[in-house]
C-alpha atoms as a PDB file:
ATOM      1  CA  UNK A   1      48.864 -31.811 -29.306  1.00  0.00           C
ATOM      2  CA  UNK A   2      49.499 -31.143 -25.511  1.00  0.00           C
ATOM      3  CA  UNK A   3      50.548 -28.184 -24.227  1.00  0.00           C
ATOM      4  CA  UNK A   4      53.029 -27.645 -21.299  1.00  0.00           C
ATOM      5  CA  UNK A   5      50.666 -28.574 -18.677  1.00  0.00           C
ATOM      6  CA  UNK A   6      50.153 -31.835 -20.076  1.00  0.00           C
ATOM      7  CA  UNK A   7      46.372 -30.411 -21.192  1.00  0.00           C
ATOM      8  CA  UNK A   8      44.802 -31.673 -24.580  1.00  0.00           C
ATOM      9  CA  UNK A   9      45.078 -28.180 -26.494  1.00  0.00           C
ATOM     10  CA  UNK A  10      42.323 -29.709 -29.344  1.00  0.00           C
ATOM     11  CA  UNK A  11      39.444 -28.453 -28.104  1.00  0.00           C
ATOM     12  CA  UNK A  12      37.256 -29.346 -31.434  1.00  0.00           C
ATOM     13  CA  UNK A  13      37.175 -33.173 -29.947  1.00  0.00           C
ATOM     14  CA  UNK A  14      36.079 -32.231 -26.393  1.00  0.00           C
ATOM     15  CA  UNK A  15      32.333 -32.128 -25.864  1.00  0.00           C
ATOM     16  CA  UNK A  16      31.467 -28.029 -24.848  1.00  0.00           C
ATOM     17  CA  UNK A  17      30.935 -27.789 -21.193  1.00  0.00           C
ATOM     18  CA  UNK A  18      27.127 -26.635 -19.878  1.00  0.00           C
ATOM     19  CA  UNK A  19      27.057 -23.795 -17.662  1.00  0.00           C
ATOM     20  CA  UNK A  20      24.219 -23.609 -14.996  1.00  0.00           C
ATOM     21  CA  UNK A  21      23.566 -19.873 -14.256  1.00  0.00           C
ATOM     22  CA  UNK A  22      20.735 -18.924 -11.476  1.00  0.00           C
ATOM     23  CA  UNK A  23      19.361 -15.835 -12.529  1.00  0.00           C
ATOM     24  CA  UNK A  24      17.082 -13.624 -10.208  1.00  0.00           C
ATOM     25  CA  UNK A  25      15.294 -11.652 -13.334  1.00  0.00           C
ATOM     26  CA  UNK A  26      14.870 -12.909 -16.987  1.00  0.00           C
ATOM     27  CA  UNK A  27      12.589 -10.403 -19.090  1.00  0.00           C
ATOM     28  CA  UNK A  28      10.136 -11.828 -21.451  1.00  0.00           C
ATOM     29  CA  UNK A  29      12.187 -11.399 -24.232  1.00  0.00           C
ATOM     30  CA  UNK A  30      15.125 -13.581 -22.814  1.00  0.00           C
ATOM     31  CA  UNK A  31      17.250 -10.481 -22.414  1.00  0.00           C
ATOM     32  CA  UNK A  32      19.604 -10.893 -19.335  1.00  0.00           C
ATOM     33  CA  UNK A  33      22.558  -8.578 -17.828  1.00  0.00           C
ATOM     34  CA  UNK A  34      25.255 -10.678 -15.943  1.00  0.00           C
ATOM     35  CA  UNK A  35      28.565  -9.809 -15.135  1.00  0.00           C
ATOM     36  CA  UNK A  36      27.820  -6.585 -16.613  1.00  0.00           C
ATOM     37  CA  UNK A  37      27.454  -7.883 -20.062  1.00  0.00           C
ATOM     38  CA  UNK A  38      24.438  -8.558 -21.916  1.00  0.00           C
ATOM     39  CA  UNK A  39      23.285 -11.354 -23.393  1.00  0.00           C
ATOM     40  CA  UNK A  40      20.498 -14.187 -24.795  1.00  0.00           C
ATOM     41  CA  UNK A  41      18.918 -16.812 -23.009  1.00  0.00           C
ATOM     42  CA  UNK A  42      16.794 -19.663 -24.827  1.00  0.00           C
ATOM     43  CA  UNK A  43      14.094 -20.431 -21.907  1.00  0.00           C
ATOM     44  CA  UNK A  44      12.852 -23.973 -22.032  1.00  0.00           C
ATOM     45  CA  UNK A  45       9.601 -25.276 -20.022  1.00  0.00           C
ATOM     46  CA  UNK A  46       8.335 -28.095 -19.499  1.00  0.00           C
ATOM     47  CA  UNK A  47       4.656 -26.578 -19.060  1.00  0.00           C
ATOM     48  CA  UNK A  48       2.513 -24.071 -19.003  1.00  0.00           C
ATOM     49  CA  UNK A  49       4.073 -20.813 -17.678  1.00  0.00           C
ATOM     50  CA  UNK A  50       1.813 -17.720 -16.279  1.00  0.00           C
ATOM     51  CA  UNK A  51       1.868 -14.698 -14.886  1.00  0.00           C
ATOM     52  CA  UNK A  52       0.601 -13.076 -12.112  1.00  0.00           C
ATOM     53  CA  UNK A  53       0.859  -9.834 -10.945  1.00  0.00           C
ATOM     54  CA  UNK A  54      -0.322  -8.500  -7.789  1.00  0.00           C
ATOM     55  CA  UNK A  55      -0.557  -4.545  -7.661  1.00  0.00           C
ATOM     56  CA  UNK A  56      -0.405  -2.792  -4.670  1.00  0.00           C
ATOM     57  CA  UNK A  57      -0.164   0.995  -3.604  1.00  0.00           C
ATOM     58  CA  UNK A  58       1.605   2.221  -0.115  1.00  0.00           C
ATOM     59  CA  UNK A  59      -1.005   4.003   1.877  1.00  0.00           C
ATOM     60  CA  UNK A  60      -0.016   5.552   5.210  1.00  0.00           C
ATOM     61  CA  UNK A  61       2.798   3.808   5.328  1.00  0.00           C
ATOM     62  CA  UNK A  62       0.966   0.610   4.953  1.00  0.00           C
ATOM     63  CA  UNK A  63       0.961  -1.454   1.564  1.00  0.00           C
ATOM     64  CA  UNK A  64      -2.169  -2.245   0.429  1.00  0.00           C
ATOM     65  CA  UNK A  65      -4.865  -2.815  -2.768  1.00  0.00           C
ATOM     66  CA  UNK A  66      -5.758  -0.001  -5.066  1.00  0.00           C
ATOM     67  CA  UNK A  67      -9.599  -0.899  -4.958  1.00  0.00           C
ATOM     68  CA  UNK A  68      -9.286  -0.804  -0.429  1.00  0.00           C
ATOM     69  CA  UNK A  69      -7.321   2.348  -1.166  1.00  0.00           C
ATOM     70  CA  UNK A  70     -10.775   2.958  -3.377  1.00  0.00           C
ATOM     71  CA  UNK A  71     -12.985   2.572  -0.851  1.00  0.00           C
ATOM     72  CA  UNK A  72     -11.304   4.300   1.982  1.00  0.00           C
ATOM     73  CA  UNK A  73     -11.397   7.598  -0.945  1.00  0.00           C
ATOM     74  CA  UNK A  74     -14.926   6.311  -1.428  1.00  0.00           C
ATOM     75  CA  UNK A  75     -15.828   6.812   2.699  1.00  0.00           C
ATOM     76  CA  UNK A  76     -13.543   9.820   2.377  1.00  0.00           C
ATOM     77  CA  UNK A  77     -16.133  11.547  -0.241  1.00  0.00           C
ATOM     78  CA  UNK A  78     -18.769  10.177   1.687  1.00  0.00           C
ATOM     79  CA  UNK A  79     -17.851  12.348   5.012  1.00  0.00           C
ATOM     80  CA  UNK A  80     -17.271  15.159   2.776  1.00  0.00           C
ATOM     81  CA  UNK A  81     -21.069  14.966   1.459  1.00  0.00           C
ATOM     82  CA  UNK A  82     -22.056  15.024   4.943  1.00  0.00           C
ATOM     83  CA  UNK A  83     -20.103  18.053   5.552  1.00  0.00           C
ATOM     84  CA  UNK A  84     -21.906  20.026   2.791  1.00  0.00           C
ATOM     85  CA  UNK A  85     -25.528  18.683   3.181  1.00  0.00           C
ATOM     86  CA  UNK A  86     -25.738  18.992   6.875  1.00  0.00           C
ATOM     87  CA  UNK A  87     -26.618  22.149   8.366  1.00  0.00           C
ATOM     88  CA  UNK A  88     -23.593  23.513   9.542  1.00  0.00           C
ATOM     89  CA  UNK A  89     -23.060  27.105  10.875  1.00  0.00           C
ATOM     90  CA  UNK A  90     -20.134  28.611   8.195  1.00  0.00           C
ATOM     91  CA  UNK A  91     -17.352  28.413  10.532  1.00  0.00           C
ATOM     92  CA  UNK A  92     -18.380  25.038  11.485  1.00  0.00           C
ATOM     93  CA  UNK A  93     -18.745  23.645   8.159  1.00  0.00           C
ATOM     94  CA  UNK A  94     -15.014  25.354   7.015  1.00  0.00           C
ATOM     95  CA  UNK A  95     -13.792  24.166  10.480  1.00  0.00           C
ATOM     96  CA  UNK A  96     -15.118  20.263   9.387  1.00  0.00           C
ATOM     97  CA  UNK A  97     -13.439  20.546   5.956  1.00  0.00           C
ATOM     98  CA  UNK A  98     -10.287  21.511   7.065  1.00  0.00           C
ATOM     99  CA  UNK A  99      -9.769  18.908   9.701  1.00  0.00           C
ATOM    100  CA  UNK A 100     -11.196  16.291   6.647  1.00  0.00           C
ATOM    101  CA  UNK A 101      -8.976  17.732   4.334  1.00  0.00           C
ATOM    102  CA  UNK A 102      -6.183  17.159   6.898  1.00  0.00           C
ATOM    103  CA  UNK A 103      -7.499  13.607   7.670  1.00  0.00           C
ATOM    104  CA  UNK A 104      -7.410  12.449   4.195  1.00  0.00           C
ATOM    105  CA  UNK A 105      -3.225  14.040   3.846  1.00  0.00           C
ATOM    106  CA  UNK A 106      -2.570  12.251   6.721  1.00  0.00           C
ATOM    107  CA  UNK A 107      -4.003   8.864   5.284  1.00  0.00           C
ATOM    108  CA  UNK A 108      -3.266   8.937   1.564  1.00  0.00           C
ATOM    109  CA  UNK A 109       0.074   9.993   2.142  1.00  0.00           C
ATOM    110  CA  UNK A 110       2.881   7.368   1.150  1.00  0.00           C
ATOM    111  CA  UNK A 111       4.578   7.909   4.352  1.00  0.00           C
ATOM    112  CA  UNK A 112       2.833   6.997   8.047  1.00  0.00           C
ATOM    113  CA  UNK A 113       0.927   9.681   9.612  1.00  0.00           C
ATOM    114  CA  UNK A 114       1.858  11.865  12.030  1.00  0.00           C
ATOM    115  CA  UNK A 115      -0.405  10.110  15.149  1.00  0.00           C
ATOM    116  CA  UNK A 116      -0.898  13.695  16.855  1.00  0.00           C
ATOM    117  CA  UNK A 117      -1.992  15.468  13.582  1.00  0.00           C
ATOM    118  CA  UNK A 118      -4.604  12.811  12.758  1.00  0.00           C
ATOM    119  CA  UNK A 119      -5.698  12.131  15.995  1.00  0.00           C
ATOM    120  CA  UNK A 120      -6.280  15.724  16.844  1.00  0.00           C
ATOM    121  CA  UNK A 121      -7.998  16.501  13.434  1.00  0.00           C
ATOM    122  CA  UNK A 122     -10.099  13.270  13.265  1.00  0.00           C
ATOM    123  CA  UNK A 123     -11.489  13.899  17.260  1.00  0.00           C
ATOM    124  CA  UNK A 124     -12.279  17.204  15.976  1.00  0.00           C
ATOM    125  CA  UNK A 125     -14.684  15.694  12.959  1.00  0.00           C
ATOM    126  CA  UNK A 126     -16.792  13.760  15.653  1.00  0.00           C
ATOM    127  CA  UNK A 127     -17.612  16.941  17.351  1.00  0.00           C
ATOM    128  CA  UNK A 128     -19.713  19.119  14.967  1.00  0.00           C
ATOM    129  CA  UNK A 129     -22.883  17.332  14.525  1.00  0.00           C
ATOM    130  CA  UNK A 130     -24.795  13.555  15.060  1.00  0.00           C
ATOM    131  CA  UNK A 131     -24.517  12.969  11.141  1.00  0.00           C
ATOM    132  CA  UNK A 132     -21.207  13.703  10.711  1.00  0.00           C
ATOM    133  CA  UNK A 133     -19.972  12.196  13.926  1.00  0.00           C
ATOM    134  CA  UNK A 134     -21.673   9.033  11.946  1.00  0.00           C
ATOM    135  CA  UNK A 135     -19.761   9.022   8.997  1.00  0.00           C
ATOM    136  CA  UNK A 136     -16.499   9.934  10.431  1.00  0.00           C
ATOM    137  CA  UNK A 137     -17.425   6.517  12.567  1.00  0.00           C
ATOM    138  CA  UNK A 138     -17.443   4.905   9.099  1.00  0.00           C
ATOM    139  CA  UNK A 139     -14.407   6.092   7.651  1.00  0.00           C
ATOM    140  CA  UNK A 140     -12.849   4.862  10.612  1.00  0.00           C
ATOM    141  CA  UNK A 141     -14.269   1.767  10.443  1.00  0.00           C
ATOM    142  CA  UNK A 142     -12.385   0.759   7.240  1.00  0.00           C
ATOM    143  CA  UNK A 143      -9.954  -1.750   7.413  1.00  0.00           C
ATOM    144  CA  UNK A 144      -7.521   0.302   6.003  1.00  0.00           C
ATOM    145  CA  UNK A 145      -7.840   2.728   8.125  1.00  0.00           C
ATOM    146  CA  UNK A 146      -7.471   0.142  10.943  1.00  0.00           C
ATOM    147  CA  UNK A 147      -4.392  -0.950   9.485  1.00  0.00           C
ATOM    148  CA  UNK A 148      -2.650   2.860   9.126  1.00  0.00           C
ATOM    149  CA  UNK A 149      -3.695   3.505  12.676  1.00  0.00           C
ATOM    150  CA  UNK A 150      -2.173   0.339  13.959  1.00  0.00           C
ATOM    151  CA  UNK A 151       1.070   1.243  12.011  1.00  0.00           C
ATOM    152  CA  UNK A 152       1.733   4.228  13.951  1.00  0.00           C
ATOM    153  CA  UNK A 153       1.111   3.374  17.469  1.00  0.00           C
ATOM    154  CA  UNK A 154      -0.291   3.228  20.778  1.00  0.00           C
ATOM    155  CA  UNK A 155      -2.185   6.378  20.398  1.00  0.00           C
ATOM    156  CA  UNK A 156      -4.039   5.822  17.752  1.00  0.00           C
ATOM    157  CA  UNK A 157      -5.123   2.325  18.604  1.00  0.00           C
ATOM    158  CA  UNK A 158      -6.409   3.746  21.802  1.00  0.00           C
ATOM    159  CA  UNK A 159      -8.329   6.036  19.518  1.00  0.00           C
ATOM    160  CA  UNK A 160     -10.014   3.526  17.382  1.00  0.00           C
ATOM    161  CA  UNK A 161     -10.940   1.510  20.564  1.00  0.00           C
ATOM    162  CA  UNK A 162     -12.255   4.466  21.543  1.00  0.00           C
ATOM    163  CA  UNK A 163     -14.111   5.205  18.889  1.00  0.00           C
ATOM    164  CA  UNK A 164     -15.800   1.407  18.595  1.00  0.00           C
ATOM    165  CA  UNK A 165     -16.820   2.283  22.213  1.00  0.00           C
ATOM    166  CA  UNK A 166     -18.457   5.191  21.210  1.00  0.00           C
ATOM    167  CA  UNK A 167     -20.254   2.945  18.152  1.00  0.00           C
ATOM    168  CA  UNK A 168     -21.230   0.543  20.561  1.00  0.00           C
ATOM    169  CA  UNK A 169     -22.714   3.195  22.837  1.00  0.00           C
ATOM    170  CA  UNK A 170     -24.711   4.355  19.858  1.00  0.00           C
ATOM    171  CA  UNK A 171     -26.241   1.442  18.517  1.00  0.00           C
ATOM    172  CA  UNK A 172     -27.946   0.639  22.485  1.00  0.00           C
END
């Protein structure tokens, strides 16, 4: 039977057309949303199909992995140890923790650090005695830290040159 087009209107004797669909996200279950409808989707392979994940955490403003987030907590800790266990005058040893304390907001925030606010409270942490001077030197050391210092500018790159100037000058 045609119809007025001159189509064939006997659709059981024409073979079903295949639709190719590209599809940016396909669950594991074969669940899919197009068009704003859902629907099924058989998933052949011809192989072997795996998954990888990569996690990563946003640091400073800078995305990076939870276990270098780890150790930059780890060297964080590790300055704060010094604070306690080195003899410190009271004020001195409040005065450390606070500028650590604002260090590590600046850093482990999600958002880049404020260059001034670091800068000012991580120049302050070199200042109180030789030991702590040295692990402040670490913590700044970290490649993490590199990278979140590098993120927000000329100032504090001139600050961590400084400061591997100031490591060089310590290990002549």
């Amino acid at each position: 039977m045609m119809d007025s087009s001159g189509n064939s209107r006997n659709h059981k004797l024409s073979k079903p057309a295949h639709i190719n669909i590209d599809i940016d996200h396909l669950s594991v279950t074969g669940h899919v949303v197009f068009a704003g409808r859902d629907g099924q989707v058989k998933v052949q392979t011809g192989g072997d199909v795996a998954q990888h994940t990569n996690q990563t955490v946003t640091v400073g403003g800078v995305e990076t992995t939870p276990q270098e987030f780890d150790m930059m907590l780890q060297c964080i800790r590790n300055v704060e140890d010094t604070i306690q266990k080195d003899n410190l005058k009271a004020e001195n040893q409040e005065a450390a923790m606070h500028d650590l304390q604002t260090v590590e907001a600046q850093l482990t925030s999600s958002k880049k650090p404020n260059p001034r606010i670091l800068m000012r409270a991580a120049k302050s942490l070199l200042r109180f005695s030789p030991a702590l001077t040295a692990a402040a030197l670490t913590l700044f050391d970290q490649p993490l830290v590199g990278a979140i210092l590098a993120s927000v500018g000329e100032v504090a790159i001139n600050f961590q040159e400084a400061l591997s100037g100031q490591r060089a000058a310590k290990k002549i």
